[in-house]
PDB file of N, CA and C in Angstrom:
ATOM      1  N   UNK A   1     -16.740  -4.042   1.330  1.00  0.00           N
ATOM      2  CA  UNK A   1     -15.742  -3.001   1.083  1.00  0.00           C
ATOM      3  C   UNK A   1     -14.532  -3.621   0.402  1.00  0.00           C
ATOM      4  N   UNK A   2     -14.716  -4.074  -0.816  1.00  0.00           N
ATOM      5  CA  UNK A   2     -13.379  -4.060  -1.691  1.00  0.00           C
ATOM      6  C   UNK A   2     -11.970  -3.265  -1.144  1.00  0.00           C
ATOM      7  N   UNK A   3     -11.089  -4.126  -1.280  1.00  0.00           N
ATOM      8  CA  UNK A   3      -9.763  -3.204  -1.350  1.00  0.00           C
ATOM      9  C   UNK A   3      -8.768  -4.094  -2.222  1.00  0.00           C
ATOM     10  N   UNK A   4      -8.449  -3.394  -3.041  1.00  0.00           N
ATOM     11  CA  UNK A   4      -7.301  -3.967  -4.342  1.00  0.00           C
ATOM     12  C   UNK A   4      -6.591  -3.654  -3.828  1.00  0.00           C
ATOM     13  N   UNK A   5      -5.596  -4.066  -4.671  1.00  0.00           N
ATOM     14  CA  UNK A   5      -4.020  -3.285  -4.939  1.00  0.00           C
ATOM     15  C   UNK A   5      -3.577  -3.746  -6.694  1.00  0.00           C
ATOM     16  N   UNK A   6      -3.057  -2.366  -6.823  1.00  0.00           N
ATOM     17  CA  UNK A   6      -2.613  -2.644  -7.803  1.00  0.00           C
ATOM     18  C   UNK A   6      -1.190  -1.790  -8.034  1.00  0.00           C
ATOM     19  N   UNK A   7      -0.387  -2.186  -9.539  1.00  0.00           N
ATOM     20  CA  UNK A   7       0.659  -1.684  -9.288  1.00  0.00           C
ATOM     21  C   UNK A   7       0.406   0.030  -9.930  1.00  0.00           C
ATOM     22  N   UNK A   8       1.059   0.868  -9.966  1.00  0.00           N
ATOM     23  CA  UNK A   8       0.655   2.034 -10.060  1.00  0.00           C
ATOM     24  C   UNK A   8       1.220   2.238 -11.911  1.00  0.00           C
ATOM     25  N   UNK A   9       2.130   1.698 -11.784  1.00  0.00           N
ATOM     26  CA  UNK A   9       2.246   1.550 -13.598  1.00  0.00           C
ATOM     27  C   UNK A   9       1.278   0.837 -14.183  1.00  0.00           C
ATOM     28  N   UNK A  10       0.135   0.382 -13.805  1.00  0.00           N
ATOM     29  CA  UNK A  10      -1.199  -0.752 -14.811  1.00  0.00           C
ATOM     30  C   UNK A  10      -1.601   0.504 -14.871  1.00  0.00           C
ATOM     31  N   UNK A  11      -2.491  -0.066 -15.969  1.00  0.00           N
ATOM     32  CA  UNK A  11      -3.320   1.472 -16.673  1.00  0.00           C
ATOM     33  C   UNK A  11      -4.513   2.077 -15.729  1.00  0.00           C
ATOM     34  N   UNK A  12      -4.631   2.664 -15.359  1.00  0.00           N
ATOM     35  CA  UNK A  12      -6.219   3.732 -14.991  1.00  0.00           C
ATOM     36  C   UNK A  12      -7.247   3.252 -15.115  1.00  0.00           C
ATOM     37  N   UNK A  13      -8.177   2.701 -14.058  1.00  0.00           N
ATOM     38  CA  UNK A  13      -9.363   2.341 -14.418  1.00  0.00           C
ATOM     39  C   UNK A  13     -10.606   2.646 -13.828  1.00  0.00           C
ATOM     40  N   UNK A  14     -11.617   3.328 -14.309  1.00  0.00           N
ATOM     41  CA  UNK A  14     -12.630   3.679 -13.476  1.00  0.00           C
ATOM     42  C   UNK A  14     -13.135   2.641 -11.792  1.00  0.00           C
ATOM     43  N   UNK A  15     -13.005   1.144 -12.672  1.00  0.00           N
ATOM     44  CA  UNK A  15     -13.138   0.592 -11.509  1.00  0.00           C
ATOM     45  C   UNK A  15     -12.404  -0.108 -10.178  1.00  0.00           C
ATOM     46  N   UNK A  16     -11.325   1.392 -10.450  1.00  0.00           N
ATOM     47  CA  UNK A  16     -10.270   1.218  -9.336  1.00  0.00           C
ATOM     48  C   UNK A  16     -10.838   2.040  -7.937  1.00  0.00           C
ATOM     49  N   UNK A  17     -11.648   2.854  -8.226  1.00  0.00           N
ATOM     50  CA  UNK A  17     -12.600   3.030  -7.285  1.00  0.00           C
ATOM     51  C   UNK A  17     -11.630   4.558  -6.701  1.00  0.00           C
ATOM     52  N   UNK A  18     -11.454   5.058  -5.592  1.00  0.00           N
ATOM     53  CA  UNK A  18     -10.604   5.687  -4.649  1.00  0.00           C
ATOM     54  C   UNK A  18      -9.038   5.153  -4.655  1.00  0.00           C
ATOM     55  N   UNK A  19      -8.158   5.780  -5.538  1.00  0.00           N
ATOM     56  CA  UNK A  19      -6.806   5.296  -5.441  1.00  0.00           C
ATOM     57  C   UNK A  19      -5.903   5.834  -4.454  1.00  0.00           C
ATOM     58  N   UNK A  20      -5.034   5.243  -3.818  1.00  0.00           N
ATOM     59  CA  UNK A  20      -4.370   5.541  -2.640  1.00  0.00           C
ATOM     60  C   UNK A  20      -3.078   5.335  -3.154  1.00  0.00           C
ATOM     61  N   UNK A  21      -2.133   6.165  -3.128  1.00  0.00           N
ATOM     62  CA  UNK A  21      -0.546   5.683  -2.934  1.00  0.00           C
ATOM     63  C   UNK A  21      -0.543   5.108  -2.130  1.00  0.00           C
ATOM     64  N   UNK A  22       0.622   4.370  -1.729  1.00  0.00           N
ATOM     65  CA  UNK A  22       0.773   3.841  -0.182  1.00  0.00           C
ATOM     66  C   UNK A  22       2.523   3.414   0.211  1.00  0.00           C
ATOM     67  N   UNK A  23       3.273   3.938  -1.042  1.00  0.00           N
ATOM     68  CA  UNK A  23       4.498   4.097  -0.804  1.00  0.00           C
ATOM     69  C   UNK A  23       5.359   5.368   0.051  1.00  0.00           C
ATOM     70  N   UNK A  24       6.207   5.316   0.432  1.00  0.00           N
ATOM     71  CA  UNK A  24       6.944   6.357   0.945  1.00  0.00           C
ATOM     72  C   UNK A  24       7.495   7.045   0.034  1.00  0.00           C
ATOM     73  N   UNK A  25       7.921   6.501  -0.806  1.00  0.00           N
ATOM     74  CA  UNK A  25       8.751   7.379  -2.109  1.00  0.00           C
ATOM     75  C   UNK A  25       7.613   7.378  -3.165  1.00  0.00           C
ATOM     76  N   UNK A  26       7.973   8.392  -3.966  1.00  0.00           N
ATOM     77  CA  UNK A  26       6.851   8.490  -4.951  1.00  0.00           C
ATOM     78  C   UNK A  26       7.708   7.766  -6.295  1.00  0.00           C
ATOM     79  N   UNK A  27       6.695   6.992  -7.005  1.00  0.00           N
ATOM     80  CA  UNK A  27       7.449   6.053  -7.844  1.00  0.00           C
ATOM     81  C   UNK A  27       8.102   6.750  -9.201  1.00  0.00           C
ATOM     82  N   UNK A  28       8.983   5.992  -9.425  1.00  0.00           N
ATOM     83  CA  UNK A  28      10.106   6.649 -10.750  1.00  0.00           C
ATOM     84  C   UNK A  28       8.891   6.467 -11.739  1.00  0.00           C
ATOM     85  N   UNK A  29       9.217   7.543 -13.447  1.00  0.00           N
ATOM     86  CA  UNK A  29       8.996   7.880 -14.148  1.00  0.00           C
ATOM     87  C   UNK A  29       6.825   8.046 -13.897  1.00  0.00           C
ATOM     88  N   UNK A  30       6.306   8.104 -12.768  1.00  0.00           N
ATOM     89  CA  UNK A  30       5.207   8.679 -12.611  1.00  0.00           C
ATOM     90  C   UNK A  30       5.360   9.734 -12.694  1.00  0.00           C
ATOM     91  N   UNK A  31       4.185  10.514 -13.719  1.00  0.00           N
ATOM     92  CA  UNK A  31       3.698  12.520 -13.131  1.00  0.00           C
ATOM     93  C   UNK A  31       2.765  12.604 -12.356  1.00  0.00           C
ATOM     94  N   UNK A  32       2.794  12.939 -11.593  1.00  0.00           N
ATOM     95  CA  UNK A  32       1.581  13.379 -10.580  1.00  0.00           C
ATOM     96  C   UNK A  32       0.404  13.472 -11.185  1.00  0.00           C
ATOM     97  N   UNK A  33       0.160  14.999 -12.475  1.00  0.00           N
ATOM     98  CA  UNK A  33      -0.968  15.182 -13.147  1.00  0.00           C
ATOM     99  C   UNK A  33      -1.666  13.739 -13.809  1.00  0.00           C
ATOM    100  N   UNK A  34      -0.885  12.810 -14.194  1.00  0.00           N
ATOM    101  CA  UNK A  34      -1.215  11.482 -15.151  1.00  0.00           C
ATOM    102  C   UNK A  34      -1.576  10.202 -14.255  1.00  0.00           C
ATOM    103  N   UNK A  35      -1.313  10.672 -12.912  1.00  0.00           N
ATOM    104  CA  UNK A  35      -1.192   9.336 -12.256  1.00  0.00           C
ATOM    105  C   UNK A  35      -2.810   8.709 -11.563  1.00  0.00           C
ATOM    106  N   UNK A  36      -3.446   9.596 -11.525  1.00  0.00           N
ATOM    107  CA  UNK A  36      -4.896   9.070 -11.482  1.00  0.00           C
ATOM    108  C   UNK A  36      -5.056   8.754  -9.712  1.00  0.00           C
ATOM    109  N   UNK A  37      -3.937   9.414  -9.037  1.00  0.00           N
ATOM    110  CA  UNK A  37      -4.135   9.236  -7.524  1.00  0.00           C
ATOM    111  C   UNK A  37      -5.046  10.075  -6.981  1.00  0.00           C
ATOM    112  N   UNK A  38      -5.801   9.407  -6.091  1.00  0.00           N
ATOM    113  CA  UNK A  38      -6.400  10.587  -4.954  1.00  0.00           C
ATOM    114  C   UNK A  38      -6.419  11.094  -3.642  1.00  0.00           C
ATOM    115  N   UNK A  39      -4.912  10.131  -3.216  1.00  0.00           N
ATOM    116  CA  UNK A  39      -4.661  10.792  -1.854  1.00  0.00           C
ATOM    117  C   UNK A  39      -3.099   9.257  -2.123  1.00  0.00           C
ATOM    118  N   UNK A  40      -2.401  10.363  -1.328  1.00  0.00           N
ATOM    119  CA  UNK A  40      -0.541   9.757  -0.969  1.00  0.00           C
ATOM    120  C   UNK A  40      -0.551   9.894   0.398  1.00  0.00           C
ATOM    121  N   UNK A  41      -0.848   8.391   0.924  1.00  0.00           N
ATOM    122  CA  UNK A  41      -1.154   8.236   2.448  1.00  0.00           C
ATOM    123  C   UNK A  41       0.750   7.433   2.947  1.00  0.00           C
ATOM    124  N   UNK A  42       1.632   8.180   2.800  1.00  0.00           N
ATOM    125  CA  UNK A  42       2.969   7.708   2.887  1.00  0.00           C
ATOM    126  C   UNK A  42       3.127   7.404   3.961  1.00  0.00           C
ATOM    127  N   UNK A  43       2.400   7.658   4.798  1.00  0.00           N
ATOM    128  CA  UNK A  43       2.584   7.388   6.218  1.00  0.00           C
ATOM    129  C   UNK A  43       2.537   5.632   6.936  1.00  0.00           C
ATOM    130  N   UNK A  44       1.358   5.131   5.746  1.00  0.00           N
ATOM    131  CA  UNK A  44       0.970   4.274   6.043  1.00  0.00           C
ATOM    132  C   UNK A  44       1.950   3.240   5.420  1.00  0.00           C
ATOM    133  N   UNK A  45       3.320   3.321   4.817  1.00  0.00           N
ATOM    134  CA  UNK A  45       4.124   2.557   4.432  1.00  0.00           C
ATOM    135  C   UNK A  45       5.399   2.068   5.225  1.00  0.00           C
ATOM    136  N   UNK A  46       5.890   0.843   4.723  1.00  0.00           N
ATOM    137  CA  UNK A  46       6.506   0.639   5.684  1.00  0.00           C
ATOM    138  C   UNK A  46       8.311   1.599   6.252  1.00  0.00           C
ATOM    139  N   UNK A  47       8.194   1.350   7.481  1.00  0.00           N
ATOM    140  CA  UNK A  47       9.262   2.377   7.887  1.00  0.00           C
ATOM    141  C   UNK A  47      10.338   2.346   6.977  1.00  0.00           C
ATOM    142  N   UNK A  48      11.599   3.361   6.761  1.00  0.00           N
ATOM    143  CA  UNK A  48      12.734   3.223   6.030  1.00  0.00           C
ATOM    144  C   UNK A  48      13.251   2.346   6.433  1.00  0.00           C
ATOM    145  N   UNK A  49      13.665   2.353   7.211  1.00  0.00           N
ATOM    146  CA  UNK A  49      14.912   1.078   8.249  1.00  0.00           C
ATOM    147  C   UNK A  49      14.155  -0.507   7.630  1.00  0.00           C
ATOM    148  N   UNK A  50      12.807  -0.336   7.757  1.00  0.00           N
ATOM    149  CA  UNK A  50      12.336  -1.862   7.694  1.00  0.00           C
ATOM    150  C   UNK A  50      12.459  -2.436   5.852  1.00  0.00           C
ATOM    151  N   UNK A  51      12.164  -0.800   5.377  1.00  0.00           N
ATOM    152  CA  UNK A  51      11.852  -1.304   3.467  1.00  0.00           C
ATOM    153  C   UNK A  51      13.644  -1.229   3.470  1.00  0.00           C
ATOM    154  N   UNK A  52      14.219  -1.065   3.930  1.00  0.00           N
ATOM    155  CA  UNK A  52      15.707  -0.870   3.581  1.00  0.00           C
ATOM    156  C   UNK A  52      16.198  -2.529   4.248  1.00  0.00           C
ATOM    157  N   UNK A  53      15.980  -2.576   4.881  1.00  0.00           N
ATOM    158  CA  UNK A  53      16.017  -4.200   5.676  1.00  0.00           C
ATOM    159  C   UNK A  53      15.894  -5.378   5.102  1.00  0.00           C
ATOM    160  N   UNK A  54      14.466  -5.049   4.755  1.00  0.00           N
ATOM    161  CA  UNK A  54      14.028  -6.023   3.555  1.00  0.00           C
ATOM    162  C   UNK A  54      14.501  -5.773   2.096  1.00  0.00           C
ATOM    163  N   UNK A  55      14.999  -4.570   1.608  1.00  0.00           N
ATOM    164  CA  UNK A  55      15.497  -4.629   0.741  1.00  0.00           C
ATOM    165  C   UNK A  55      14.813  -5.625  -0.772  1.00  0.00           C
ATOM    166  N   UNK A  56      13.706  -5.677  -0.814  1.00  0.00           N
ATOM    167  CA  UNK A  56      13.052  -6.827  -1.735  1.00  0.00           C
ATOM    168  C   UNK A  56      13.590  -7.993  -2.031  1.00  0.00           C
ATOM    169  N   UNK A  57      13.984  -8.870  -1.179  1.00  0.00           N
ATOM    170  CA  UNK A  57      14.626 -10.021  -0.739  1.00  0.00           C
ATOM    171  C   UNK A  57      13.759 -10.856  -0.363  1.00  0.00           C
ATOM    172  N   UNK A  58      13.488 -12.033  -1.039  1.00  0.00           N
ATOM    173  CA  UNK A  58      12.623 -13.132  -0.863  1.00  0.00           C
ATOM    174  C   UNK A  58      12.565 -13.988   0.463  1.00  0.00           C
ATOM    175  N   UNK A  59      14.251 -14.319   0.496  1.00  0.00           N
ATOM    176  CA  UNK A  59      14.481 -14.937   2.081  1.00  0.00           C
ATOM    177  C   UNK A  59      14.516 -13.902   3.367  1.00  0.00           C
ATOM    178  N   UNK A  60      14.429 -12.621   2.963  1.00  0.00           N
ATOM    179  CA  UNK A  60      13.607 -11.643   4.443  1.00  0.00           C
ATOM    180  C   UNK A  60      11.928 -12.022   4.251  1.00  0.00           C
ATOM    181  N   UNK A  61      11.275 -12.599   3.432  1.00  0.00           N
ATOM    182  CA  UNK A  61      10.161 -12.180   3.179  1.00  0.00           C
ATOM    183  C   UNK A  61       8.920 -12.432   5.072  1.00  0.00           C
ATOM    184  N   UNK A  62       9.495 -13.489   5.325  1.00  0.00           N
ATOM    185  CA  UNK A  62       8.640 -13.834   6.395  1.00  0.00           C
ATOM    186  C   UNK A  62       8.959 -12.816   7.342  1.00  0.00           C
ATOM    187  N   UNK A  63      10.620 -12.421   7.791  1.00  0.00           N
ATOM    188  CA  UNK A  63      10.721 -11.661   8.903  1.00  0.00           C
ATOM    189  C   UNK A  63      10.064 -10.006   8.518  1.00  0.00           C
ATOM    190  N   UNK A  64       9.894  -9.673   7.079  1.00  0.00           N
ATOM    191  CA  UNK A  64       9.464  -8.518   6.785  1.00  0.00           C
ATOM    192  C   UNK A  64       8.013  -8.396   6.753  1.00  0.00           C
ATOM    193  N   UNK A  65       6.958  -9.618   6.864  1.00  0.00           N
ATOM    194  CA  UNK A  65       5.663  -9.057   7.040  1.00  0.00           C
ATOM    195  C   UNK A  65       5.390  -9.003   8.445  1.00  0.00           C
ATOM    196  N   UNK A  66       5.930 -10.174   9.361  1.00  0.00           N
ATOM    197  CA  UNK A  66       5.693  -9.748  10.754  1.00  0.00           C
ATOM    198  C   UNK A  66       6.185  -8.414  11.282  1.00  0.00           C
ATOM    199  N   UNK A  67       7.464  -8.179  11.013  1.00  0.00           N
ATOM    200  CA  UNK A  67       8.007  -6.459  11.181  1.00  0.00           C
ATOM    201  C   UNK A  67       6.564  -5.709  10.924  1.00  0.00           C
ATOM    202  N   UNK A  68       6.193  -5.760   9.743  1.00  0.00           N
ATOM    203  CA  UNK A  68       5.557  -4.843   8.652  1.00  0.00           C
ATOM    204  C   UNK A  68       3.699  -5.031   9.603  1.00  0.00           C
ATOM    205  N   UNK A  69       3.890  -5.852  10.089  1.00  0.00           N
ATOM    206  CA  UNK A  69       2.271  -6.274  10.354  1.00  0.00           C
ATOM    207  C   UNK A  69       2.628  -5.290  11.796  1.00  0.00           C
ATOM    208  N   UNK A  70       3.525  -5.636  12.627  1.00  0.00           N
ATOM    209  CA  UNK A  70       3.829  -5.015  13.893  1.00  0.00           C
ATOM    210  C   UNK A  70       3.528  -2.989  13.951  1.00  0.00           C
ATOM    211  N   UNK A  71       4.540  -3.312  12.722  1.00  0.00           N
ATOM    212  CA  UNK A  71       4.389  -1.493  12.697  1.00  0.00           C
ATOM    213  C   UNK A  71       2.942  -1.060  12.428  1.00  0.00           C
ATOM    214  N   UNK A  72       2.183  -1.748  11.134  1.00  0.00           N
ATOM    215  CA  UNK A  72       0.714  -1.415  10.723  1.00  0.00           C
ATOM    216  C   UNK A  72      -0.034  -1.100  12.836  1.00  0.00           C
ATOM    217  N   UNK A  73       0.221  -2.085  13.569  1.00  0.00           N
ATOM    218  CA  UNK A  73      -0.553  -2.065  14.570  1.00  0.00           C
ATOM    219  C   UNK A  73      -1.075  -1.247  15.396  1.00  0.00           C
ATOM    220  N   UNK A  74       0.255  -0.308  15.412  1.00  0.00           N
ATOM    221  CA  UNK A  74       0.448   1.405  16.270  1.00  0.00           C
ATOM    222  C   UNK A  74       0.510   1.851  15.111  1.00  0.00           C
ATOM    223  N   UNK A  75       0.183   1.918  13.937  1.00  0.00           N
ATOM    224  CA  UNK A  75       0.149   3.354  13.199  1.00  0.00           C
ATOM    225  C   UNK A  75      -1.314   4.127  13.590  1.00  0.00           C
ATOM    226  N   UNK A  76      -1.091   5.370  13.183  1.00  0.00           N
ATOM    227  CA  UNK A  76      -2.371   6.082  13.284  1.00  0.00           C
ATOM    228  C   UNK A  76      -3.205   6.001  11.619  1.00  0.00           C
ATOM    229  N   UNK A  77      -2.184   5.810  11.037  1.00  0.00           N
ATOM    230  CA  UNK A  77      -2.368   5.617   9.226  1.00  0.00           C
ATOM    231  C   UNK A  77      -3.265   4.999   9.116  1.00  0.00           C
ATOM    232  N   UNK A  78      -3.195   3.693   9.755  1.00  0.00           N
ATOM    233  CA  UNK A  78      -4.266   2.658   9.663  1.00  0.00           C
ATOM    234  C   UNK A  78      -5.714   3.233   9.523  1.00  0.00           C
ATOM    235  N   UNK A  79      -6.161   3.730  10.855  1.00  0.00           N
ATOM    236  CA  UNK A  79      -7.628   4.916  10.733  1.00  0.00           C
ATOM    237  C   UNK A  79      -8.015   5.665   9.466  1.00  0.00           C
ATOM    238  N   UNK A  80      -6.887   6.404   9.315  1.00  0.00           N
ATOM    239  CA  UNK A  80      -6.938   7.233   8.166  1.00  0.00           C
ATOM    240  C   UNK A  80      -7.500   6.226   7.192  1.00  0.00           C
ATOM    241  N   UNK A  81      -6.754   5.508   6.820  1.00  0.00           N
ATOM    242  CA  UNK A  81      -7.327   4.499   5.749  1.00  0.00           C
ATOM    243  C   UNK A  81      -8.877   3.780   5.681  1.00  0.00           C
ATOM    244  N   UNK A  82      -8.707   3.333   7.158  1.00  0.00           N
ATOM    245  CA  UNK A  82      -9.905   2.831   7.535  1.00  0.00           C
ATOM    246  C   UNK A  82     -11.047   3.775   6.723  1.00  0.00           C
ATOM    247  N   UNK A  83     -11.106   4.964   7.503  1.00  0.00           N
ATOM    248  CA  UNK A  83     -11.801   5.560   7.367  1.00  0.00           C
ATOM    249  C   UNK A  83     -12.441   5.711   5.408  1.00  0.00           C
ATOM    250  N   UNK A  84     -11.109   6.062   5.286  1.00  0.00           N
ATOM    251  CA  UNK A  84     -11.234   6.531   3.467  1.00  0.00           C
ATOM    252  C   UNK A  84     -12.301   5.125   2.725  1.00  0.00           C
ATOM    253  N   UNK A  85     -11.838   3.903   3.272  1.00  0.00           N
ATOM    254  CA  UNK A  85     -12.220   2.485   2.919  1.00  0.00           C
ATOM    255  C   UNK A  85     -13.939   2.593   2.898  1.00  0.00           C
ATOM    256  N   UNK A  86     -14.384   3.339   3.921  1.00  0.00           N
ATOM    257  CA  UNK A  86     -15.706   3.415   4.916  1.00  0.00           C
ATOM    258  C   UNK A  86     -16.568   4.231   4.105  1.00  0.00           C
ATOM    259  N   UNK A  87     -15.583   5.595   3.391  1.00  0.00           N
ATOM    260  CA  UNK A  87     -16.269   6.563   2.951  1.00  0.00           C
ATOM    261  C   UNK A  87     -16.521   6.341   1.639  1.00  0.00           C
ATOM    262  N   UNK A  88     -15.151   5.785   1.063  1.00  0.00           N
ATOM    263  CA  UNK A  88     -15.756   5.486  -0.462  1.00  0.00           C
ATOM    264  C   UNK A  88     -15.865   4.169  -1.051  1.00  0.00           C
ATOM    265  N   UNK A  89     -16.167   3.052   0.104  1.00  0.00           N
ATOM    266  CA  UNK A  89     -16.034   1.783  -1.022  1.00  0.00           C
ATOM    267  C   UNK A  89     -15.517   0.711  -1.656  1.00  0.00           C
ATOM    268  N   UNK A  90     -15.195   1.477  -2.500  1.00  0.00           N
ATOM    269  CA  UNK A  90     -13.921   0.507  -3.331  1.00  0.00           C
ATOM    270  C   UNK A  90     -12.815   1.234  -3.275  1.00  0.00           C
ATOM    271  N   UNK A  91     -11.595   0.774  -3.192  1.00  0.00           N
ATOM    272  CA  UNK A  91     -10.484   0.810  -2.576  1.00  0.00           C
ATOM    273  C   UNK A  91      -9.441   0.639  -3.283  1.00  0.00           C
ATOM    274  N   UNK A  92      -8.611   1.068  -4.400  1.00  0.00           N
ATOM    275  CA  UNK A  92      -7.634   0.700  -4.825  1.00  0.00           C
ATOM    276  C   UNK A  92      -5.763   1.325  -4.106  1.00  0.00           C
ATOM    277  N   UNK A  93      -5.131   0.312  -3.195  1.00  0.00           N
ATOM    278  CA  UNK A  93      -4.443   0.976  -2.850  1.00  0.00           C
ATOM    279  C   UNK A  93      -2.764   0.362  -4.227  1.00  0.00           C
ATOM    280  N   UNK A  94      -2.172   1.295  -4.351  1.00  0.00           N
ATOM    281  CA  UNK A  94      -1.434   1.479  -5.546  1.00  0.00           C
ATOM    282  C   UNK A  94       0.458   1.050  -4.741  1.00  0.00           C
ATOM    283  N   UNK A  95       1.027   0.934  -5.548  1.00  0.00           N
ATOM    284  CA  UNK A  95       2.328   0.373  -4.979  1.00  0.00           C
ATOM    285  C   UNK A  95       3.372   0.089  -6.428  1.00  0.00           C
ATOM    286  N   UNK A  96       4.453   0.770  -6.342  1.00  0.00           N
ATOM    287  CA  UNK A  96       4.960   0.315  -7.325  1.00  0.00           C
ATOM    288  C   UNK A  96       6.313  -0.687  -7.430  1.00  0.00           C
ATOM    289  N   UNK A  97       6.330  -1.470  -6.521  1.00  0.00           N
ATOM    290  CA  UNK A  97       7.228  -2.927  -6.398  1.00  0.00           C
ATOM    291  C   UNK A  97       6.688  -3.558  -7.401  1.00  0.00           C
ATOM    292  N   UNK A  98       8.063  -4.351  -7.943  1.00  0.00           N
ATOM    293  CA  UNK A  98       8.040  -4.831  -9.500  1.00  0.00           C
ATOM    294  C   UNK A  98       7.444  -6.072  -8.804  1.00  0.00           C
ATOM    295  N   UNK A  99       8.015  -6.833  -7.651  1.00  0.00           N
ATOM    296  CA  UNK A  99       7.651  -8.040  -7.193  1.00  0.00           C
ATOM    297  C   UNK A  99       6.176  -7.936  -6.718  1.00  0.00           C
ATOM    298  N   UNK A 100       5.142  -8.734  -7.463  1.00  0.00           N
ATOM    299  CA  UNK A 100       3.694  -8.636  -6.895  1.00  0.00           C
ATOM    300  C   UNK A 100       3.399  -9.718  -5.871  1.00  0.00           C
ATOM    301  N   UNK A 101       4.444 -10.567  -5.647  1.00  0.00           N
ATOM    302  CA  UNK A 101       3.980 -11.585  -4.751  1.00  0.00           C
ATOM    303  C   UNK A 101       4.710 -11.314  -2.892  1.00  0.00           C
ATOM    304  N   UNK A 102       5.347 -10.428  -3.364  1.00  0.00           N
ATOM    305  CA  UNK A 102       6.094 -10.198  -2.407  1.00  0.00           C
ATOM    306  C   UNK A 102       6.444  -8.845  -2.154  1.00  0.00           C
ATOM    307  N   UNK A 103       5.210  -7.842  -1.205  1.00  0.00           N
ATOM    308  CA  UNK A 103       5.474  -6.619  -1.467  1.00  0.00           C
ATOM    309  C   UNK A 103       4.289  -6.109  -0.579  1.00  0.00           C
ATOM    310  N   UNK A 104       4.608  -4.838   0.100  1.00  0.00           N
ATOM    311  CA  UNK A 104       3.847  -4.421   1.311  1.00  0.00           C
ATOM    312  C   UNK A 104       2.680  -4.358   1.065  1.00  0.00           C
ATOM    313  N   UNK A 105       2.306  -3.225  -0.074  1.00  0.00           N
ATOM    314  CA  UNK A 105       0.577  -3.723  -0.315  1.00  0.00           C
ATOM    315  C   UNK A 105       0.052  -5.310   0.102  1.00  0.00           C
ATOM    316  N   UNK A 106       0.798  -6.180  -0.329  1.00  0.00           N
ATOM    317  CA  UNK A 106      -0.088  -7.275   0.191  1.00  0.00           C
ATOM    318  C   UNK A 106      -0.120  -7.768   1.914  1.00  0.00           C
ATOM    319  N   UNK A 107       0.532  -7.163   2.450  1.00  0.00           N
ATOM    320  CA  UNK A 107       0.661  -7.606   3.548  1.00  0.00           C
ATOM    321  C   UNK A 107      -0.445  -6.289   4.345  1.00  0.00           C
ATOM    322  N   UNK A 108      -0.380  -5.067   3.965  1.00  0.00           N
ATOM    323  CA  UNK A 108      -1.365  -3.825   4.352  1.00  0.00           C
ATOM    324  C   UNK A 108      -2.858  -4.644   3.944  1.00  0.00           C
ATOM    325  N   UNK A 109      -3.079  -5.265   2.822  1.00  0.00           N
ATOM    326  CA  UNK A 109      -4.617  -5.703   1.993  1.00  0.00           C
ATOM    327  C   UNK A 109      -5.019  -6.839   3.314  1.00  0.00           C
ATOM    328  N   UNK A 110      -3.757  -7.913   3.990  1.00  0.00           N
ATOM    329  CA  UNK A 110      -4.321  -8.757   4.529  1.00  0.00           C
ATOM    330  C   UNK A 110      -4.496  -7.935   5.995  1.00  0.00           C
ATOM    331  N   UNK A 111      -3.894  -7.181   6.382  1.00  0.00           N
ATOM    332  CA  UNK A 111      -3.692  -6.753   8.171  1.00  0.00           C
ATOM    333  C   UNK A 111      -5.318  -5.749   7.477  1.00  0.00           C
ATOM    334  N   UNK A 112      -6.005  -5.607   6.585  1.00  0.00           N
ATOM    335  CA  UNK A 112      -7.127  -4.413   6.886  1.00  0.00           C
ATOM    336  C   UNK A 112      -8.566  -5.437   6.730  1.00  0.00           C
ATOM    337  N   UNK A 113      -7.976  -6.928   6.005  1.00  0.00           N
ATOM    338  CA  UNK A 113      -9.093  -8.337   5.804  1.00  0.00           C
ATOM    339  C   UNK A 113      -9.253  -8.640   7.498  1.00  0.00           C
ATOM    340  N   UNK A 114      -7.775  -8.701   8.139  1.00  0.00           N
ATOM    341  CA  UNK A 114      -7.977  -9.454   9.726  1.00  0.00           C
ATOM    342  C   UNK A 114      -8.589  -8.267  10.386  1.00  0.00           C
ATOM    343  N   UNK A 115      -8.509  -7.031  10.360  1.00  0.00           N
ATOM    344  CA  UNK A 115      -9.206  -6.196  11.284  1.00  0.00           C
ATOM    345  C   UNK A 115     -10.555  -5.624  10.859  1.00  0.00           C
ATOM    346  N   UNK A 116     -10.818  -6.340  10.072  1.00  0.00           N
ATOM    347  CA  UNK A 116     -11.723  -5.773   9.347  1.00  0.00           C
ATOM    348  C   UNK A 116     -13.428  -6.283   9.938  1.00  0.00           C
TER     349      UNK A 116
END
């Protein structure tokens, strides 16, 4: 069961498989009709207080995936996802943080590798 991430501004690709938002906010200059999503699972992102916390700040980065891994633990989101992962496959979950090395999708891609 593949699961990507990619950023939601890269181009459209068939073999992105099932695309997932996975932000809370829906990203600037996206249209909905153009965006090639198939489900905005916002739930499953990280809390306001915590993305406001972290603020995309390199030296929060460690205290923001343990936060971020903590919250994933009690979400119910998680299932949801699970599930979607189960039903279709391949997995592209979408995110539009400019920073790719440092940014919740990757920390959601590794907490669904450990429970997986």
């Amino acid at each position: 069961m593949p699961v990507k991430i990619k950023r939601i501004y890269e181009p459209y690709s068939e073999d992105d498989g099932y695309r997932i938002l996975i932000d809370r906010l829906w990203p600037r200059g996206i249209k909905k009709e153009n965006s090639h999503i198939d489900k905005w699972l916002k739930e499953i992102a990280p809390s306001t207080e915590l993305r406001k916390e972290f603020n995309h700040m390199v030296d929060k980065w460690e205290m923001f995936k343990l936060a971020y891994h903590n919250e994933l633990k009690n979400s119910p989101a998680v299932h949801e996802l699970l599930d979607d992962i189960k039903k279709h496959g391949t997995v592209t979950l979408l995110f539009a943080a400019r920073d790719e090395e440092h940014n919740h999708a990757l920390v959601l891609q590794q907490f669904i590798k450990e429970i997986s």
